[in-house]
C-alpha atoms as a PDB file:
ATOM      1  CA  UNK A   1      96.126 104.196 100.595  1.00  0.00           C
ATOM      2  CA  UNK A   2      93.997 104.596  97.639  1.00  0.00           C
ATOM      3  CA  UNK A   3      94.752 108.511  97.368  1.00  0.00           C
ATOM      4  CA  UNK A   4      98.669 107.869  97.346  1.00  0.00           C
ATOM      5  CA  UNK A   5      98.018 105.341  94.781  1.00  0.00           C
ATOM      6  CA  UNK A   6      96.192 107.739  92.581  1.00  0.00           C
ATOM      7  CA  UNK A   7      98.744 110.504  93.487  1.00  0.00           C
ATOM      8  CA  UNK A   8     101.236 108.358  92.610  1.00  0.00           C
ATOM      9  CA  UNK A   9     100.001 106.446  89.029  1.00  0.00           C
ATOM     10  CA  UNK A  10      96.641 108.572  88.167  1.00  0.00           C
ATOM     11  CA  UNK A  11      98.212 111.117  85.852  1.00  0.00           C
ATOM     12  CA  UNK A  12     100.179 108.007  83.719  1.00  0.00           C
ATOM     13  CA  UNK A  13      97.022 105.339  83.613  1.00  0.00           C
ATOM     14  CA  UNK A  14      95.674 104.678  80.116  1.00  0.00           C
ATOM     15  CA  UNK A  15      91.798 103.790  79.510  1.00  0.00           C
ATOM     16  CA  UNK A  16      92.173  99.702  80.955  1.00  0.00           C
ATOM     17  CA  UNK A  17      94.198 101.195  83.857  1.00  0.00           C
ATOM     18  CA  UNK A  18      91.991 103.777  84.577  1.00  0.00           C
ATOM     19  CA  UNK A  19      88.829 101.703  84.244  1.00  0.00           C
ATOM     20  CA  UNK A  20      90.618  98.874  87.072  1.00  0.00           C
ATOM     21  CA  UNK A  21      91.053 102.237  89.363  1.00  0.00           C
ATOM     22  CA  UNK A  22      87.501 103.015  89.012  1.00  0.00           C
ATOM     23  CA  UNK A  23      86.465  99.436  89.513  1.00  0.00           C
ATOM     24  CA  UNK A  24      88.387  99.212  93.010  1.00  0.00           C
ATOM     25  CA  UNK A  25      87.304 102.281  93.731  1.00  0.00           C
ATOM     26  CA  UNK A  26      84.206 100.358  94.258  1.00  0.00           C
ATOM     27  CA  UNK A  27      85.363  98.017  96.995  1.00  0.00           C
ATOM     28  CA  UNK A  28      85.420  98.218 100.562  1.00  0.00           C
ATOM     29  CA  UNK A  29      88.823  99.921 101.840  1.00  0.00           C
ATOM     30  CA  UNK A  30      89.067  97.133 104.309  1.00  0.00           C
ATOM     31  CA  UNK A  31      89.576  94.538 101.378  1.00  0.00           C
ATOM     32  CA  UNK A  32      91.777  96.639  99.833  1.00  0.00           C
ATOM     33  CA  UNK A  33      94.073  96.949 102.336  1.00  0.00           C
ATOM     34  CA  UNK A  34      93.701  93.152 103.006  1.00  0.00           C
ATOM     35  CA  UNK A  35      94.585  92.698  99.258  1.00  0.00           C
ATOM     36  CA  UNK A  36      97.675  95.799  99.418  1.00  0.00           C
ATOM     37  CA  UNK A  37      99.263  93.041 102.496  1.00  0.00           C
ATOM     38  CA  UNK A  38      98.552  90.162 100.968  1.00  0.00           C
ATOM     39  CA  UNK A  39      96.029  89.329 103.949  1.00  0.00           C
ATOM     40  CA  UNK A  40      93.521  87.741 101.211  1.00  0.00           C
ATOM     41  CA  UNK A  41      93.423  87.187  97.382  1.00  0.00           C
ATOM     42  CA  UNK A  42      92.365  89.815  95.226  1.00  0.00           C
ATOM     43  CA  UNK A  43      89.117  88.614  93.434  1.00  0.00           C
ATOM     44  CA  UNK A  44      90.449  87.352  89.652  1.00  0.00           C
ATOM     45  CA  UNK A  45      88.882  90.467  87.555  1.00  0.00           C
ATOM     46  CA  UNK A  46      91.392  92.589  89.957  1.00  0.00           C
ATOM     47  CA  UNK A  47      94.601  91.054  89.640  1.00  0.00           C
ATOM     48  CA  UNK A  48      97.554  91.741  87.108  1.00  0.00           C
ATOM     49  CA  UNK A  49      99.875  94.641  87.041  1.00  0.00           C
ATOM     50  CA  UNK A  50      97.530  97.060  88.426  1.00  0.00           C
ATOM     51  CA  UNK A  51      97.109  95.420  91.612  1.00  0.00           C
ATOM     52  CA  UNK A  52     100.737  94.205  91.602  1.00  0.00           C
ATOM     53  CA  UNK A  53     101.324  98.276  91.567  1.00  0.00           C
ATOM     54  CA  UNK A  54      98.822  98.606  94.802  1.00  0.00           C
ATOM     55  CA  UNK A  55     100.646  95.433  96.145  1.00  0.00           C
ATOM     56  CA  UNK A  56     103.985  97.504  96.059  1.00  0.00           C
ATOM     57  CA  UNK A  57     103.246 100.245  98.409  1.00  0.00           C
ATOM     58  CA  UNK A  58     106.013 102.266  97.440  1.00  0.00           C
ATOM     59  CA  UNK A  59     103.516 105.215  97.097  1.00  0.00           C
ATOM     60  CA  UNK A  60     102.198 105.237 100.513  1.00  0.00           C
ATOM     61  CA  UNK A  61     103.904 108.236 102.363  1.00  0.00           C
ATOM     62  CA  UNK A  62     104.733 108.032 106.471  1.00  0.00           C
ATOM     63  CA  UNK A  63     105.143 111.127 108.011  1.00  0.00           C
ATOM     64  CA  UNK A  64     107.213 110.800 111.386  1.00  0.00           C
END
């Protein structure tokens, strides 16, 4: 999840947007994906567009 994000936005993130992908970089992939599905809240130094961006999924690839 966190590779197709970066595949997707990495190349077009300035320094803040960067610095949040380095920050959740530093959480635990389960509570990403729990924030990605809106199983829990993101804590409140996460949110904003960034995380409305992971929220979308629209860069996560399925292969079939």
């Amino acid at each position: 999840m966190v590779g197709g994000f970066a595949d997707r936005w990495l190349a077009t993130m300035d320094a803040a947007e960067f610095g949040w992908f380095c920050e959740i970089l530093e959480e635990q992939d389960v509570d990403i994906m729990a924030w990605a599905f809106g199983v829990q809240e993101p804590p409140e130094r996460l949110r904003g567009p960034m995380m409305d961006r992971l929220v979308a999924l629209d860069y996560v690839r399925v292969d079939r």
